[in-house]
C-alpha atoms as a PDB file:
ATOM      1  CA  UNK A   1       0.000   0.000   0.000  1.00  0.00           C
ATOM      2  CA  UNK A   2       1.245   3.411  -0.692  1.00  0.00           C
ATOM      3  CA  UNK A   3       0.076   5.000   2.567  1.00  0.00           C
ATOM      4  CA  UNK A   4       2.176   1.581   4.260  1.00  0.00           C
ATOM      5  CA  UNK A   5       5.478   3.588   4.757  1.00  0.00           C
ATOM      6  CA  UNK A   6       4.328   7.208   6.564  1.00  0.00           C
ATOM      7  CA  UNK A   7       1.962   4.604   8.710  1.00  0.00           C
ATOM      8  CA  UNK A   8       4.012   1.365  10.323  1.00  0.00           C
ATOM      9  CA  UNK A   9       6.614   2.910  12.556  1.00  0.00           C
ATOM     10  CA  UNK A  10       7.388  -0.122  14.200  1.00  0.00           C
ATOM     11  CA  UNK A  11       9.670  -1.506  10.840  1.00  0.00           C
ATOM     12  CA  UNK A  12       9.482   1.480   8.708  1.00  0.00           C
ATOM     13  CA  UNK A  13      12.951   2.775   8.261  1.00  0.00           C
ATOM     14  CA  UNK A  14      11.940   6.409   9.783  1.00  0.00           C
ATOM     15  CA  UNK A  15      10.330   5.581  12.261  1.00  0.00           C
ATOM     16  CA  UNK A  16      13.024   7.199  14.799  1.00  0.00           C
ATOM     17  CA  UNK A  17      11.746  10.410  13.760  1.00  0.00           C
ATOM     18  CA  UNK A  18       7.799   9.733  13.860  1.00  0.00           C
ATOM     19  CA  UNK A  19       5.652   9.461  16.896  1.00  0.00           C
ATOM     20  CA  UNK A  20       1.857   9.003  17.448  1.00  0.00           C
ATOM     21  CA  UNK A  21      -0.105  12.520  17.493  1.00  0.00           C
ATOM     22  CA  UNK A  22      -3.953  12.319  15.902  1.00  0.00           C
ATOM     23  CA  UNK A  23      -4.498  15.716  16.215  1.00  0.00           C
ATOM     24  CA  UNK A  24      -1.233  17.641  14.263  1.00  0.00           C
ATOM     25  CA  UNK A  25      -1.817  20.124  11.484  1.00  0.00           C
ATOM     26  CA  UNK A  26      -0.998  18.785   7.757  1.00  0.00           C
ATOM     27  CA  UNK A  27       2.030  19.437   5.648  1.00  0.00           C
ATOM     28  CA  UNK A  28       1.691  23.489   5.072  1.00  0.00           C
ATOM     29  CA  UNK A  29       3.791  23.535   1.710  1.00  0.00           C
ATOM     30  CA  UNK A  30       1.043  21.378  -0.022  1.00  0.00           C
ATOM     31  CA  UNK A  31      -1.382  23.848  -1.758  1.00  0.00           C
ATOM     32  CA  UNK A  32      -4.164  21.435  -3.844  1.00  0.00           C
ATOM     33  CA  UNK A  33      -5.912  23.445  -6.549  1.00  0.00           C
ATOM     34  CA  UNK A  34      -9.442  23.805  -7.100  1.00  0.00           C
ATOM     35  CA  UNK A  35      -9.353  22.576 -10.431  1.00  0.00           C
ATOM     36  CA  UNK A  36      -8.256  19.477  -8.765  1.00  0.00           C
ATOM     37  CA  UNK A  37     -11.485  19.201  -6.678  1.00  0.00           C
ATOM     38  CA  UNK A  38      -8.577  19.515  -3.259  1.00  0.00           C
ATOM     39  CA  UNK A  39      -6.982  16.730  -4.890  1.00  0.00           C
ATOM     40  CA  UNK A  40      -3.647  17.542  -5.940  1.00  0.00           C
ATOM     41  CA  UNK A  41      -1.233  20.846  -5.997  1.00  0.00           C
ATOM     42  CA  UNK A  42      -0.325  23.074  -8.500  1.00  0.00           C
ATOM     43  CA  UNK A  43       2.214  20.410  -9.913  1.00  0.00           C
ATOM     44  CA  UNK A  44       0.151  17.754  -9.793  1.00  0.00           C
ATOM     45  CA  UNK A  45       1.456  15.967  -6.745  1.00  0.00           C
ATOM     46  CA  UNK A  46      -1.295  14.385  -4.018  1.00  0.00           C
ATOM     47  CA  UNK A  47       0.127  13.627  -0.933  1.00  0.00           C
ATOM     48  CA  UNK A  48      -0.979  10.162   1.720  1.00  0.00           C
ATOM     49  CA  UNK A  49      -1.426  11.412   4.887  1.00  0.00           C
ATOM     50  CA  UNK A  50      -0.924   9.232   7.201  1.00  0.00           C
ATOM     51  CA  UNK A  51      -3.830   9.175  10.257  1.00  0.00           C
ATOM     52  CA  UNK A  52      -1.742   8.926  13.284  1.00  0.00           C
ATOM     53  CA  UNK A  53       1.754   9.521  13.179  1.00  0.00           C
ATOM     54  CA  UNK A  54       3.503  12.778  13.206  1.00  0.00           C
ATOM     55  CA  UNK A  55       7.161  14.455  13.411  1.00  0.00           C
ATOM     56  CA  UNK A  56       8.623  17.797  13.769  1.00  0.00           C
ATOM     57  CA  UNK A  57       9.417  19.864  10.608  1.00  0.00           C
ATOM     58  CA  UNK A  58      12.858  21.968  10.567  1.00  0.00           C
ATOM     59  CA  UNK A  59      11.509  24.906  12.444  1.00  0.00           C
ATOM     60  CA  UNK A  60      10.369  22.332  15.562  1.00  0.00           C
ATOM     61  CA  UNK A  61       6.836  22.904  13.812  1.00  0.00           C
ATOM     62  CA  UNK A  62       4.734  19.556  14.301  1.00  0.00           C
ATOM     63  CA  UNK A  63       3.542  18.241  11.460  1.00  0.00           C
ATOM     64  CA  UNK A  64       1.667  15.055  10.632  1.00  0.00           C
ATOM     65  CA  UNK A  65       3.568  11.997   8.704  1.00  0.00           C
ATOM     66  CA  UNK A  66       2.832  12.220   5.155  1.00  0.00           C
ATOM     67  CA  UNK A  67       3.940  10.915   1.109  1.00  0.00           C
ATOM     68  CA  UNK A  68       4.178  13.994  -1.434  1.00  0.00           C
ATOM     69  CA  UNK A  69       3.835  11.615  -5.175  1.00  0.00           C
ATOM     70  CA  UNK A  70       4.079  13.428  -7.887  1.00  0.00           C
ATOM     71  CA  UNK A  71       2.692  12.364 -11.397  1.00  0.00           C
ATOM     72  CA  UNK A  72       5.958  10.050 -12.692  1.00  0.00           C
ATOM     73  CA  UNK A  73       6.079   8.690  -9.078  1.00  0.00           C
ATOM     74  CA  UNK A  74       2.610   7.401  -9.301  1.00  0.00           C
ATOM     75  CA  UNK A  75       3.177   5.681 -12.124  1.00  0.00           C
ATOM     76  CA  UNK A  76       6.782   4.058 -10.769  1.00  0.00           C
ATOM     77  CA  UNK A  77       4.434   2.699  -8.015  1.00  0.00           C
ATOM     78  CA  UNK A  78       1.937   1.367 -10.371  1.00  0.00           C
ATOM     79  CA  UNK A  79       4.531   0.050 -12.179  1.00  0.00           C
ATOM     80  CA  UNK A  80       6.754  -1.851  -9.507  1.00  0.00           C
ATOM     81  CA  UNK A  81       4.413  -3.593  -7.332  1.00  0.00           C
ATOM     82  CA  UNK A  82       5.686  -3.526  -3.917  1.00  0.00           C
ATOM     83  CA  UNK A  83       8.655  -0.980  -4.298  1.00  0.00           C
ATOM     84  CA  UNK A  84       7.813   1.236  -1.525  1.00  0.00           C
ATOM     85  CA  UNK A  85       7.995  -2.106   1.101  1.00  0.00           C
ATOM     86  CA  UNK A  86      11.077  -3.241  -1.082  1.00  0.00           C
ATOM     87  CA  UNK A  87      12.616   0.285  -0.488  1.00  0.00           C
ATOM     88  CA  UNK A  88      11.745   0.407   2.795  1.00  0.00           C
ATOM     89  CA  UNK A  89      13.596  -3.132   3.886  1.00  0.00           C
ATOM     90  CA  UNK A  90      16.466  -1.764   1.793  1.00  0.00           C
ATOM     91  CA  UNK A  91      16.840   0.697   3.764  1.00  0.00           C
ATOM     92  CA  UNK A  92      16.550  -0.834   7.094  1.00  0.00           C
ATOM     93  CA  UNK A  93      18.632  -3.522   6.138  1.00  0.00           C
ATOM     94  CA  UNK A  94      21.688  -1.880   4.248  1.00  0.00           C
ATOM     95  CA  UNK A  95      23.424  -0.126   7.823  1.00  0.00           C
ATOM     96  CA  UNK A  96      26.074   2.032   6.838  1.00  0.00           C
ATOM     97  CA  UNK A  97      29.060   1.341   9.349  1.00  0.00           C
ATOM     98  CA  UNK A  98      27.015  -1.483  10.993  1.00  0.00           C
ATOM     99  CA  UNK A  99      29.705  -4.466  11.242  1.00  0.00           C
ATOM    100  CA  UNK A 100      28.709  -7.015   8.676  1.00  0.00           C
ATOM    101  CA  UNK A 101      26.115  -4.911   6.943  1.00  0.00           C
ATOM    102  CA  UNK A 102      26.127  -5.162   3.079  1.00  0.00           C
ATOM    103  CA  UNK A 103      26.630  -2.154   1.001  1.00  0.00           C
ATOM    104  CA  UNK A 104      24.464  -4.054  -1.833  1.00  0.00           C
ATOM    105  CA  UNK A 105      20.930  -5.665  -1.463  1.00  0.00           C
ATOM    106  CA  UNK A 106      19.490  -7.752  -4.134  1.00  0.00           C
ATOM    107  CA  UNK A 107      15.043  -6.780  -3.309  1.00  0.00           C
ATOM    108  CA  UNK A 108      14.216  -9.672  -5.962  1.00  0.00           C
ATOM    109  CA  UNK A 109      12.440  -8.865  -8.641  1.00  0.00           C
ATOM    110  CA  UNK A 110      15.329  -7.474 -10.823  1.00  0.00           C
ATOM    111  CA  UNK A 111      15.558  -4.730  -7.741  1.00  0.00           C
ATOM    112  CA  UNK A 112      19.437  -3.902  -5.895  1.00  0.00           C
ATOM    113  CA  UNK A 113      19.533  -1.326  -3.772  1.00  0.00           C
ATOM    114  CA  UNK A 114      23.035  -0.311  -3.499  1.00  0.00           C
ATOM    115  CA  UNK A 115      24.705   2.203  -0.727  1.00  0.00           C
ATOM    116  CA  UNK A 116      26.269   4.993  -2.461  1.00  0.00           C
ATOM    117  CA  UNK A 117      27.842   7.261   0.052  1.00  0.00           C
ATOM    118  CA  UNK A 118      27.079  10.078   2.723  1.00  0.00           C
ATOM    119  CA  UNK A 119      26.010  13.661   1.602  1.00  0.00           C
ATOM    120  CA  UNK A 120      25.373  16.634   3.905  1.00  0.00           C
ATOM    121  CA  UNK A 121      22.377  15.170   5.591  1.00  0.00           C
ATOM    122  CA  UNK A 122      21.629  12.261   3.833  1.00  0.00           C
ATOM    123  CA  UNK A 123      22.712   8.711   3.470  1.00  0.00           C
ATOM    124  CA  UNK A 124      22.407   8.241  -0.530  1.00  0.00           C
ATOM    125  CA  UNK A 125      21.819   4.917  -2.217  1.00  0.00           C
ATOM    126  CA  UNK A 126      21.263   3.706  -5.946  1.00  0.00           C
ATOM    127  CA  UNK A 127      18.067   1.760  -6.551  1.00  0.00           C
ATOM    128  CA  UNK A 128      18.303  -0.308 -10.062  1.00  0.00           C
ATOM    129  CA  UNK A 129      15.077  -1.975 -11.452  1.00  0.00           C
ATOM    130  CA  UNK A 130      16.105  -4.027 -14.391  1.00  0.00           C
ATOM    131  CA  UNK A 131      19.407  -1.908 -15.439  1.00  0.00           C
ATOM    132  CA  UNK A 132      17.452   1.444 -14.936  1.00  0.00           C
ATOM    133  CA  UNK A 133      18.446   3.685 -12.074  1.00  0.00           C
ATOM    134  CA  UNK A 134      16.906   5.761  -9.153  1.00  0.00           C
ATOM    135  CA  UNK A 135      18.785   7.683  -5.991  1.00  0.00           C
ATOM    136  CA  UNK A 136      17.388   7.208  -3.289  1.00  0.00           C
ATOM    137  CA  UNK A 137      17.649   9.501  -0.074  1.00  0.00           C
ATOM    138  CA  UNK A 138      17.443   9.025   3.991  1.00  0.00           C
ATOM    139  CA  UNK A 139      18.289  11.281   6.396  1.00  0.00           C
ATOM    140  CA  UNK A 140      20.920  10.347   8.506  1.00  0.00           C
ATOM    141  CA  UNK A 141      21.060  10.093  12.084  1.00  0.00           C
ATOM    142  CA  UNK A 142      23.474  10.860  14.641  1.00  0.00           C
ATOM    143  CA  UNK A 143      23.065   9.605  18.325  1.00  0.00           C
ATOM    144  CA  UNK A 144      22.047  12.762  20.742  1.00  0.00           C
ATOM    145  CA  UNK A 145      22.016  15.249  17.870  1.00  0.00           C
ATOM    146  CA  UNK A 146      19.079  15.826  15.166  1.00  0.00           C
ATOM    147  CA  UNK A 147      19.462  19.123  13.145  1.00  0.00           C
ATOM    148  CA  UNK A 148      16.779  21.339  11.786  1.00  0.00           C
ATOM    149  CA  UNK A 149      17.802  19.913   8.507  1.00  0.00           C
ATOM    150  CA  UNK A 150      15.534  20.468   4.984  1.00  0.00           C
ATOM    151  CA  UNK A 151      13.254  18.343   4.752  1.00  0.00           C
ATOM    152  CA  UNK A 152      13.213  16.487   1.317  1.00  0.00           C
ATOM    153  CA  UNK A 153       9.608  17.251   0.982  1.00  0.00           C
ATOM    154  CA  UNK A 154      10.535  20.631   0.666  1.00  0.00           C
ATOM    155  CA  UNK A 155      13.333  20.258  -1.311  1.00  0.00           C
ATOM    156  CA  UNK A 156      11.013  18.581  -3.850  1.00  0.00           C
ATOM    157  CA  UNK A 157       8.765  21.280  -3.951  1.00  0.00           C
ATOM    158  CA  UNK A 158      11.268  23.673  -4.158  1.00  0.00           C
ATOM    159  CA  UNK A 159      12.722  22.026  -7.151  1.00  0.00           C
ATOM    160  CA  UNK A 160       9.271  21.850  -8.795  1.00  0.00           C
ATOM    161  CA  UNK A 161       8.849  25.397  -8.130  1.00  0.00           C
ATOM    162  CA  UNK A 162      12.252  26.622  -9.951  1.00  0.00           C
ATOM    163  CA  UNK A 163      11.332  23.804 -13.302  1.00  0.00           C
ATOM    164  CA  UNK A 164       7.784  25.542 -13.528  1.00  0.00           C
ATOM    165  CA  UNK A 165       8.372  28.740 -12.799  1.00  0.00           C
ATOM    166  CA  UNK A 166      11.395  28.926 -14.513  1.00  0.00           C
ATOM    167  CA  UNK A 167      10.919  26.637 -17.363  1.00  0.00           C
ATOM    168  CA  UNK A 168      11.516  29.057 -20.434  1.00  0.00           C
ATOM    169  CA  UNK A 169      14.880  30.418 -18.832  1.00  0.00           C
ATOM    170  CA  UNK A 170      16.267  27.117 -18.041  1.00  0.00           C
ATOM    171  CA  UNK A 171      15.199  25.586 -21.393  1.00  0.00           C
ATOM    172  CA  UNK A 172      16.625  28.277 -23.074  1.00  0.00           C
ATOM    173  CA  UNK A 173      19.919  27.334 -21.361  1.00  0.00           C
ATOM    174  CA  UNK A 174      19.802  23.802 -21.844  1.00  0.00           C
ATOM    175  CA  UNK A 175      19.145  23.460 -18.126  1.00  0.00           C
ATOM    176  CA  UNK A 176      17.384  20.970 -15.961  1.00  0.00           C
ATOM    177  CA  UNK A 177      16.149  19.823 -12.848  1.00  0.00           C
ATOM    178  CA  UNK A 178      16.060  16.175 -11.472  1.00  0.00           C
ATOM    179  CA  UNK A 179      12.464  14.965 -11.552  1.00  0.00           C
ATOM    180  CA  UNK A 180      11.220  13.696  -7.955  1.00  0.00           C
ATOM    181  CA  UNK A 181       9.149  10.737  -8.014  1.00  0.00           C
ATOM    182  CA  UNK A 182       8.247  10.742  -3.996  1.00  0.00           C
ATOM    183  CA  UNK A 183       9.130  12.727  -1.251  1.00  0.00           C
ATOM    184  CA  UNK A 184       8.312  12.543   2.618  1.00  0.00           C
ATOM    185  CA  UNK A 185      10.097  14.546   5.481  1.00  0.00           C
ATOM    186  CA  UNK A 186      13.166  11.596   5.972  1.00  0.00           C
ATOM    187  CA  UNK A 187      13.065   9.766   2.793  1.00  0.00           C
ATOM    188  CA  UNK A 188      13.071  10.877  -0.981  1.00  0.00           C
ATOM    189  CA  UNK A 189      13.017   9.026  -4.241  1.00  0.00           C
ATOM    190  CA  UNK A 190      14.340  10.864  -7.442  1.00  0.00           C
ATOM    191  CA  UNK A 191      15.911   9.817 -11.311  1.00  0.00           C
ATOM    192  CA  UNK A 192      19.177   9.048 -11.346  1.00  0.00           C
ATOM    193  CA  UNK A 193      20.943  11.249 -13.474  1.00  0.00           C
ATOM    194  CA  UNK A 194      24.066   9.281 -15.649  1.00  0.00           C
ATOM    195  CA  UNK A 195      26.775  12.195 -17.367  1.00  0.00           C
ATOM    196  CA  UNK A 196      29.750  13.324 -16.402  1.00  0.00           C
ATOM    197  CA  UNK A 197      31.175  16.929 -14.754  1.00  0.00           C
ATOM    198  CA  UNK A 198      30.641  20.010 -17.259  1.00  0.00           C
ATOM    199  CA  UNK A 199      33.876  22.026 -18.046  1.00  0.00           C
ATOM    200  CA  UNK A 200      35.063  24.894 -15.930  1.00  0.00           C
ATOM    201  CA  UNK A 201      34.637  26.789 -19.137  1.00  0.00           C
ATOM    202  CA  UNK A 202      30.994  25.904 -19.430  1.00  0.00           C
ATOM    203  CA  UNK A 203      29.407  26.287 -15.900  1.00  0.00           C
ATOM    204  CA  UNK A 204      31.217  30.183 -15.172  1.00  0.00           C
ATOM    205  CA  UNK A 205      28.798  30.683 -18.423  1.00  0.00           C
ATOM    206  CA  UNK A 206      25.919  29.310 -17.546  1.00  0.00           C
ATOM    207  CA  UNK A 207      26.769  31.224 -13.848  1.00  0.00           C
ATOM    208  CA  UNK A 208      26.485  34.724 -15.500  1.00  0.00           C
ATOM    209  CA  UNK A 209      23.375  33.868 -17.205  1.00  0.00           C
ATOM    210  CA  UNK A 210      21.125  31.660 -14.721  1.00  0.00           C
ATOM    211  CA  UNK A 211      22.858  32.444 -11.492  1.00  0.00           C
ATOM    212  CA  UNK A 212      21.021  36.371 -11.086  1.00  0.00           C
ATOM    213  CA  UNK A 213      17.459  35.144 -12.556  1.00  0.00           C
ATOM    214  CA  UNK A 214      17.525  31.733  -9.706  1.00  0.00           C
ATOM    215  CA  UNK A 215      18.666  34.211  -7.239  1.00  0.00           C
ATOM    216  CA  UNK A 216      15.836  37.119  -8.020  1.00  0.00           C
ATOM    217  CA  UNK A 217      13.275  34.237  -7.571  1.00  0.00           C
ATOM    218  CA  UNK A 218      14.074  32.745  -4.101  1.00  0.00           C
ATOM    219  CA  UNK A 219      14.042  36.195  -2.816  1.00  0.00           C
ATOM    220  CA  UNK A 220      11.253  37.284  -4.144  1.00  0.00           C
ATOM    221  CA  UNK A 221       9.095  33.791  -2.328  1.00  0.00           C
ATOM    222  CA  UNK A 222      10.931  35.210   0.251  1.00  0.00           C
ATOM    223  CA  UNK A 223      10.180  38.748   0.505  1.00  0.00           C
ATOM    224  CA  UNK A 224       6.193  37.108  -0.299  1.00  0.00           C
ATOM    225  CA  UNK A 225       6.837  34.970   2.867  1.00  0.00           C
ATOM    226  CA  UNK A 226       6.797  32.069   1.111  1.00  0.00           C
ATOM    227  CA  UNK A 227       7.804  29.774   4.209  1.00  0.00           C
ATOM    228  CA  UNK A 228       8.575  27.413   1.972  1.00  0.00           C
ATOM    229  CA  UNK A 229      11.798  28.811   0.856  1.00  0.00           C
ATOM    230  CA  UNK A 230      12.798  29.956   4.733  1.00  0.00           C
ATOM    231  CA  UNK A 231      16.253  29.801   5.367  1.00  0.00           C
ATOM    232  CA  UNK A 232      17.048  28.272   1.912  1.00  0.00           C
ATOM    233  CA  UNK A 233      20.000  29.901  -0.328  1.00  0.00           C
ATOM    234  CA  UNK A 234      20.894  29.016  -3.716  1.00  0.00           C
ATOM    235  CA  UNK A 235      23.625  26.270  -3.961  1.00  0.00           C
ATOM    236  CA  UNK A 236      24.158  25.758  -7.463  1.00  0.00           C
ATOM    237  CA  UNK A 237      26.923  28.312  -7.586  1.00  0.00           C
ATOM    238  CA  UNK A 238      29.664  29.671  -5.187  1.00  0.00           C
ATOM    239  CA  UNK A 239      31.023  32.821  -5.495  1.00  0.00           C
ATOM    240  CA  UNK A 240      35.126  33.498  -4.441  1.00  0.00           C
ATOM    241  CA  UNK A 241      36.186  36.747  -3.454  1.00  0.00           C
ATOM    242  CA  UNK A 242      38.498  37.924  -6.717  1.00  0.00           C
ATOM    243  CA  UNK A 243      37.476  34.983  -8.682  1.00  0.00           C
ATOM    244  CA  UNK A 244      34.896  34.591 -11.312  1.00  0.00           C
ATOM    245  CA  UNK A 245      31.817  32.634 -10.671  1.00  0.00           C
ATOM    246  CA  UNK A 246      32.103  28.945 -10.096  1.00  0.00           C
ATOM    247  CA  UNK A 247      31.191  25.542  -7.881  1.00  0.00           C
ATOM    248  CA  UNK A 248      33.594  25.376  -5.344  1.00  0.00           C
ATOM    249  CA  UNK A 249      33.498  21.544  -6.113  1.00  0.00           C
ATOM    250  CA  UNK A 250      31.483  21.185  -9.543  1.00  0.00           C
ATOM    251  CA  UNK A 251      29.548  18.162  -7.557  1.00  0.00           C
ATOM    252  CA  UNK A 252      25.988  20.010  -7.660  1.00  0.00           C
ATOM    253  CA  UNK A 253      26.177  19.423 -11.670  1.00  0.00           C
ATOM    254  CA  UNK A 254      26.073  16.836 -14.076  1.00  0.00           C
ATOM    255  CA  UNK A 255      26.511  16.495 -17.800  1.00  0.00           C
ATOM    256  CA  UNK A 256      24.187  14.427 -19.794  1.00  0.00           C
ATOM    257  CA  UNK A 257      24.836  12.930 -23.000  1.00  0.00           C
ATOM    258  CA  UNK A 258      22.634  14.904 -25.310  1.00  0.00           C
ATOM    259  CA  UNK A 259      24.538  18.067 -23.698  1.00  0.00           C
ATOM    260  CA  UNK A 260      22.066  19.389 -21.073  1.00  0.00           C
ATOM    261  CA  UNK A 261      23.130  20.362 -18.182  1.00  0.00           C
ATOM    262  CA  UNK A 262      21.339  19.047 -15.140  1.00  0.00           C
ATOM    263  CA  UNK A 263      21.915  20.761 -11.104  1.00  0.00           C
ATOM    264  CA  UNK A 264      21.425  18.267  -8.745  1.00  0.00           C
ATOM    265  CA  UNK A 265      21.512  19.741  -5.947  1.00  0.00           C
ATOM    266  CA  UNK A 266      20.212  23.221  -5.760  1.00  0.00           C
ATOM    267  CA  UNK A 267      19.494  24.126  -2.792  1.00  0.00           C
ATOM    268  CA  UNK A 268      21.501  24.872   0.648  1.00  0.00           C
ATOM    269  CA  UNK A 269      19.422  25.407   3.776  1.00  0.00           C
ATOM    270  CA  UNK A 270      21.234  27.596   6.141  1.00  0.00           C
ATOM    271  CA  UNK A 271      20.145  26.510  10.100  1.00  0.00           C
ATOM    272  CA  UNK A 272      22.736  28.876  11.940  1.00  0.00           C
ATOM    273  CA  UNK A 273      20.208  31.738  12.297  1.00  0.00           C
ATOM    274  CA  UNK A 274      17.493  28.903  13.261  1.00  0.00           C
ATOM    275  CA  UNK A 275      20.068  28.033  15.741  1.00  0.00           C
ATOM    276  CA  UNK A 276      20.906  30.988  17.391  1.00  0.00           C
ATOM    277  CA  UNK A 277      17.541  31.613  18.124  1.00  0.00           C
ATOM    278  CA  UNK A 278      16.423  28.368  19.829  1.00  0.00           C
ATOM    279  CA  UNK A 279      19.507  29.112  21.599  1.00  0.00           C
ATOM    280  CA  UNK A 280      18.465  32.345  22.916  1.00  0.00           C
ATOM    281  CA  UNK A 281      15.087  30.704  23.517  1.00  0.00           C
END
């Protein structure tokens, strides 16, 4: 069942994160149209509430347990018959660290869920259904210590946001975004995009061009008070003092074959100021 994984804490693989709470307020950043009959947002996405569980959002907000699916990740579902539970025991079974845990997991099926490595906040694995690829995303724990992270529900709709909103500038660029298939506050499911790094030459181009139009539009949702885009800066370029514009590391990028340019990673949220003030509090 779709619902199954935002509803079973006791072997779901967030479950550290969710507790039981009937009565908290749903996800704020979902916005279903009217054209939808309440249905689904402006993207198309519905989201699965689930009808007991809840967990606190970045901001310490609570927030009850829920599945953003967008379009393409309703039709994965429909598709694979029992990926979310596959995904799910992937993830609780594939340990990073844990002594004799496997880095690879074959799900059956023509499914492997493979560990990848370990971003910012995330622990980042490859899921492969019969030679075609998926990255999966869970947000990593740390014993004692939980930041006010992103959640990758946000992310997601953030990313939607920029590919709508934007979609004549970045296809006039030959730019893309990752498409998301599902999204909750601990886990997210995106494509897998294969290429390579794009020349030095190339990105301090694309900088000059994209960089001021991406950067006008977050702070414009945020002058609107947009909560969604609280805290959140622009990561897919760095600036150096004396130095033309450039990723510091060129890893928020990749290079497909056909020669489009696709950011990966966007987004940066920025907790300090979050921080300082729960530590006032």
């Amino acid at each position: 069942m779709v619902d199954a994984i935002v509803d079973n804490p006791p072997k779901r693989a967030e479950s550290q994160y969710l507790y039981e709470n009937t009565s908290s307020p749903l996800l704020s950043h979902f916005i279903p149209t009217s054209e939808s009959g309440g249905q689904r947002d402006r993207f198309g996405n519905r989201i699965i509430t689930s009808q007991k569980m809840a967990y606190k959002d970045r901001e310490g907000n609570e927030t009850r347990a829920g599945l953003l699916v967008s379009i393409e990740g309703e039709r994965f579902i429909k598709e694979n018959k029992g990926i979310l539970d596959d995904i799910d025991r992937g993830l609780r079974e594939l340990k990073f660290g844990a002594e004799g845990s496997p880095e690879k997991l074959d799900l059956g099926n023509g499914r492997v869920l493979e560990f990848l490595g370990v971003g910012g906040q995330s622990n980042i694995f490859i899921l492969e259904i019969n030679s075609k690829k998926f990255l999966v995303k869970k947000r990593s724990s740390r014993e004692g210590f939980i930041r006010p992270e992103q959640p990758y529900v946000n992310e997601m709709l953030q990313t939607q946001s920029l590919a709508t909103d934007l979609k004549q500038e970045f296809e006039g660029l030959g730019v893309e975004l990752p498409t998301f298939l599902f999204a909750s506050g601990q886990i997210a499911v995106r494509e897998f995009v294969e290429g390579e790094m794009p020349r030095l030459r190339e990105y301090e181009k694309l900088g000059q061009t994209l960089e001021p139009t991406v950067s006008d539009y977050i702070e414009k949702q945020k002058n609107e008070n947009n909560m969604l885009w609280n805290n959140v800066n622009l990561d897919m370029f760095v600036y150096l003092p004396g130095r033309k514009l450039y990723d510091l590391n060129n890893d928020n990028w990749i290079k497909k074959q056909d020669g489009k340019l696709v950011s990966i990673d966007p987004f940066a949220y920025d907790s300090r100021k979050l921080q300082k003030t729960n530590a006032v509090a």
